[in-house]
C-alpha atoms as a PDB file:
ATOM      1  CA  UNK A   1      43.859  28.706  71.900  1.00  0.00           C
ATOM      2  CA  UNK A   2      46.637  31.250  73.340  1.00  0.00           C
ATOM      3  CA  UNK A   3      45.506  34.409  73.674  1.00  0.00           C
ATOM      4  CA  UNK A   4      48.075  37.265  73.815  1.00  0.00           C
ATOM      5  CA  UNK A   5      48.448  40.942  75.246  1.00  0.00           C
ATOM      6  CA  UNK A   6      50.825  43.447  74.045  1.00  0.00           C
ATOM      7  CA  UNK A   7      52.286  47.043  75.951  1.00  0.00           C
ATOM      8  CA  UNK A   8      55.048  49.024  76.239  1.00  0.00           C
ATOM      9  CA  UNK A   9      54.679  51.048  72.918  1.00  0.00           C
ATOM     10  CA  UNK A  10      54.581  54.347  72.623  1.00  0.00           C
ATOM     11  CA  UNK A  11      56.589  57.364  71.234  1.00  0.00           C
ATOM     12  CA  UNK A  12      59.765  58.149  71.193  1.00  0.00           C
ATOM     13  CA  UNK A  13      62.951  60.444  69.642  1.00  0.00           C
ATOM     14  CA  UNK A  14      64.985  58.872  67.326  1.00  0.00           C
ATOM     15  CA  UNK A  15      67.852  57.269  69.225  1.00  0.00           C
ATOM     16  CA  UNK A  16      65.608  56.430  72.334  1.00  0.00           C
ATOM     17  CA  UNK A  17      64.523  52.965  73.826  1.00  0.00           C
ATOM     18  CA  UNK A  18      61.368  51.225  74.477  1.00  0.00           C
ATOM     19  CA  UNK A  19      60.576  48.159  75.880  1.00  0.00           C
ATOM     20  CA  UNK A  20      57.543  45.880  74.794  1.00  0.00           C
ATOM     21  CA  UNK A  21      56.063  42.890  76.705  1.00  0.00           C
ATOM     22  CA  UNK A  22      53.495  40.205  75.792  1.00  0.00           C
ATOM     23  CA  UNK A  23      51.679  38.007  78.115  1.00  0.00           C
ATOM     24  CA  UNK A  24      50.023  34.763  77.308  1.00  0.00           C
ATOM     25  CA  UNK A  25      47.216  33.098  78.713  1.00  0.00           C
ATOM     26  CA  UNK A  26      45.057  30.462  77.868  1.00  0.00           C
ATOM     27  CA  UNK A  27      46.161  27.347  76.265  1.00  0.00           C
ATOM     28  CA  UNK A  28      49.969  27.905  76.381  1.00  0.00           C
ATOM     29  CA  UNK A  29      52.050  25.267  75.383  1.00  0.00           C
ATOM     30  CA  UNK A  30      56.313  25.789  76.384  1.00  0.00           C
ATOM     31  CA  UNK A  31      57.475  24.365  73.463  1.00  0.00           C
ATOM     32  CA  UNK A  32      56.459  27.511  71.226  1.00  0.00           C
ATOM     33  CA  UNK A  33      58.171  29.409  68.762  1.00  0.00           C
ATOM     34  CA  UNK A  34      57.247  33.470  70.107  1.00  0.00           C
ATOM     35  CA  UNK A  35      57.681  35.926  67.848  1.00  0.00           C
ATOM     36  CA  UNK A  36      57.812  39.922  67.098  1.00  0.00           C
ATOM     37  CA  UNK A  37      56.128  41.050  64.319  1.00  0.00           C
ATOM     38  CA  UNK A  38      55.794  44.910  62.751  1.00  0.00           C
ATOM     39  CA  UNK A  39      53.387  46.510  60.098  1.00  0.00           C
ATOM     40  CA  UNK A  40      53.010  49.645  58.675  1.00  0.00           C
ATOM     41  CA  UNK A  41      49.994  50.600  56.594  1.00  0.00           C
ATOM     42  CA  UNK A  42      49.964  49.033  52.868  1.00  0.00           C
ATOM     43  CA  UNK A  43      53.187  46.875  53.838  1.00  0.00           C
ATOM     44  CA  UNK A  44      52.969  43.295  54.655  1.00  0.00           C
ATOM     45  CA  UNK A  45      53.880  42.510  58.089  1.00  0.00           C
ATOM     46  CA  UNK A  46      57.385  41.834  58.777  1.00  0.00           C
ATOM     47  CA  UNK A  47      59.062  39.438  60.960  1.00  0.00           C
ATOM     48  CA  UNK A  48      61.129  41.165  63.814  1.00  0.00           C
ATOM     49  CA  UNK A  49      62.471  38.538  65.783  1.00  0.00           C
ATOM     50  CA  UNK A  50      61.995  35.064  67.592  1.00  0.00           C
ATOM     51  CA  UNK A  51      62.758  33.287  70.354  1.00  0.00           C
ATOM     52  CA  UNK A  52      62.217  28.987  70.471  1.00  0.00           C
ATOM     53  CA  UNK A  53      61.644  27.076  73.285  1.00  0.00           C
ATOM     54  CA  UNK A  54      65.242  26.585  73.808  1.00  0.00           C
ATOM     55  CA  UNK A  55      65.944  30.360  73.719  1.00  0.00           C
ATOM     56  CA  UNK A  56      67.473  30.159  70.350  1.00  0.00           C
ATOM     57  CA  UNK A  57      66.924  33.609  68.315  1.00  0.00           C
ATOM     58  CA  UNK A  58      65.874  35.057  65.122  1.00  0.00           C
ATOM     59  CA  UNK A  59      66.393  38.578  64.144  1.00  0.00           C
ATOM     60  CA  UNK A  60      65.757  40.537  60.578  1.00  0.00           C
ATOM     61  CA  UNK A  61      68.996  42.182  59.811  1.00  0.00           C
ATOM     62  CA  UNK A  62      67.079  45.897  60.186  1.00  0.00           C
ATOM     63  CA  UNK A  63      67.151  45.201  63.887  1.00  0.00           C
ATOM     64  CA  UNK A  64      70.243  43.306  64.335  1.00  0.00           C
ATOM     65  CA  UNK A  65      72.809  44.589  67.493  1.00  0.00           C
ATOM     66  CA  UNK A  66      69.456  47.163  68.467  1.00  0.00           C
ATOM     67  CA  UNK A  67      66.812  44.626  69.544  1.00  0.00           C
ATOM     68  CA  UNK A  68      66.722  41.770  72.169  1.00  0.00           C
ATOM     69  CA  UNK A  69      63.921  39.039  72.365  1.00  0.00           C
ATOM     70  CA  UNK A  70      63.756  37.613  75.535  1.00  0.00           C
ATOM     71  CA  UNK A  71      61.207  35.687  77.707  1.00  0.00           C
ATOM     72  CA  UNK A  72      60.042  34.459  81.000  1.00  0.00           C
ATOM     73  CA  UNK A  73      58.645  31.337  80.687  1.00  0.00           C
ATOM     74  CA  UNK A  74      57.198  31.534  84.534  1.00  0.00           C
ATOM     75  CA  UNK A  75      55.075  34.235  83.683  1.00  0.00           C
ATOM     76  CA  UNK A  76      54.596  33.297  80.194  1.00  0.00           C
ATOM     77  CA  UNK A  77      55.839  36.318  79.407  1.00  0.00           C
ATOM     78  CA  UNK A  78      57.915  37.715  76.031  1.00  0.00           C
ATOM     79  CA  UNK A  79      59.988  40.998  75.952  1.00  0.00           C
ATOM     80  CA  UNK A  80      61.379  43.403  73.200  1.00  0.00           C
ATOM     81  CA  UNK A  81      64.085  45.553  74.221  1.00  0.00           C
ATOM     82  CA  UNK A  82      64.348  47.888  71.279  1.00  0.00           C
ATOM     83  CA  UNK A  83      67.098  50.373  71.540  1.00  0.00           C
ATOM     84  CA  UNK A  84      68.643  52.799  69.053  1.00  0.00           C
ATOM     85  CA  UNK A  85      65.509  53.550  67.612  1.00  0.00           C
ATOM     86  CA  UNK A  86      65.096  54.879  64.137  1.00  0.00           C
ATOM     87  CA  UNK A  87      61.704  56.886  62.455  1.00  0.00           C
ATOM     88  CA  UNK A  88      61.904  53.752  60.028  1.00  0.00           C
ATOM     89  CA  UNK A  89      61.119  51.241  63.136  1.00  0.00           C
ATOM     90  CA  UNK A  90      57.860  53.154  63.527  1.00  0.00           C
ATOM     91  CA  UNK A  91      55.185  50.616  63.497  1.00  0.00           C
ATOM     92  CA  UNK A  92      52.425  48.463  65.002  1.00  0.00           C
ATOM     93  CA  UNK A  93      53.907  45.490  66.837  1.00  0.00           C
ATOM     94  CA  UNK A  94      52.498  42.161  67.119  1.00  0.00           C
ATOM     95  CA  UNK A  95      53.280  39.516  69.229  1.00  0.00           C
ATOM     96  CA  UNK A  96      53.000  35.799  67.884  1.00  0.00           C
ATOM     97  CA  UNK A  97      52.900  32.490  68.707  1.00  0.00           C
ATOM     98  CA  UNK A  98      53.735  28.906  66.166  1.00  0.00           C
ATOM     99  CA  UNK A  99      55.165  25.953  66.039  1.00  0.00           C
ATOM    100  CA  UNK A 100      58.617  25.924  67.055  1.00  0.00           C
ATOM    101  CA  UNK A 101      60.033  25.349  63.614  1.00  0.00           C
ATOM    102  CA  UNK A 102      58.754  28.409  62.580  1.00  0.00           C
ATOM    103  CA  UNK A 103      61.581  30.380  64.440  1.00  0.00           C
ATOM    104  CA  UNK A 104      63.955  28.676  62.091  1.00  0.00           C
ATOM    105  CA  UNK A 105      64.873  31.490  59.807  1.00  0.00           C
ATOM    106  CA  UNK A 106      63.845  30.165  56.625  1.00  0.00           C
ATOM    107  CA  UNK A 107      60.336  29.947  58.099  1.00  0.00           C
ATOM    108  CA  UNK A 108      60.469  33.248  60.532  1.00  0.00           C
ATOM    109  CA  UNK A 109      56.969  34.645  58.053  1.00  0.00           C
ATOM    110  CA  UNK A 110      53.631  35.585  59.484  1.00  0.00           C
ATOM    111  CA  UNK A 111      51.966  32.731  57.690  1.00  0.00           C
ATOM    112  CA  UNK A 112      53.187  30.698  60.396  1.00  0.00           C
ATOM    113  CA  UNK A 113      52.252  32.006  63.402  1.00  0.00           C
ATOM    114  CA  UNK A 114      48.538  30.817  64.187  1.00  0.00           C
ATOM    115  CA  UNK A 115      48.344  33.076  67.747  1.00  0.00           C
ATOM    116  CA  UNK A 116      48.725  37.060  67.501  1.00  0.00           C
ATOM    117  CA  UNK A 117      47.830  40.135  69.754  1.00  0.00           C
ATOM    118  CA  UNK A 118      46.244  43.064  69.271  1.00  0.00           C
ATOM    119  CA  UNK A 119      49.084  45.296  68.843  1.00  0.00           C
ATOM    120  CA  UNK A 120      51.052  48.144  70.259  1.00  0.00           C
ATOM    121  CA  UNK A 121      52.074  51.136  68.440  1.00  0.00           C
ATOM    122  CA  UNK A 122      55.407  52.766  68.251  1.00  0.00           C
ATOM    123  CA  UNK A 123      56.444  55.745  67.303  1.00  0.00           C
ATOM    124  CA  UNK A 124      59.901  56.814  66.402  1.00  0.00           C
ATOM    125  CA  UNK A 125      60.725  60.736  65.787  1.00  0.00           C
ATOM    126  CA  UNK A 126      63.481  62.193  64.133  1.00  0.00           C
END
């Protein structure tokens, strides 16, 4: 089993940046879809982006031309760059891990991510 560790969240003014990491130990396996997930209370938790093993990418249009997945496979390691920020993008972030076919878009959903973190809460302002 992977486990994962989320930081970088925090709070910030509307039209700021923030930049969330994820680190994975454990049973890691490189041909992993990694994913960003976001929840606010009463919602279901939405997809953000993802990033295959080939460094294709997935975003949801809400973050599209704001957000950036990226990782590091050497230190296991998955970024957010999140810039642009709007109050709507306040939320707890998750970081995931699947099978690889689950960063295809049609199958970007949390019921197919079997890995998650704890979380990391951001805060946007207006």
């Amino acid at each position: 089993q992977v486990q994962l560790v989320e930081s970088g969240g925090g709070s910030v003014q509307a039209g700021g940046s923030l930049r969330l990491s994820c680190v994975a130990s454990g049973n890691t396996y490189s041909r992993n879809c990694m994913g960003w997930f976001r929840q606010t209370p009463g919602k279901e938790r939405e997809g953000v982006a993802a990033i295959d093993s080939d460094g294709s990418t997935t975003y949801a249009d809400s973050v599209k031309g704001r957000f950036t997945i990226s990782q590091d496979n050497a230190k296991n390691a998955l970024y957010l760059q999140m810039i642009s920020l709007k109050p709507e993008d306040t939320a707890m972030y998750y970081c995931a891990a699947g099978p690889n076919w689950a960063c295809q878009r049609v199958y970007f959903g949390y019921h197919n991510f079997g890995a998650w973190g704890q979380g990391t809460q951001v805060t946007v302002s207006a």
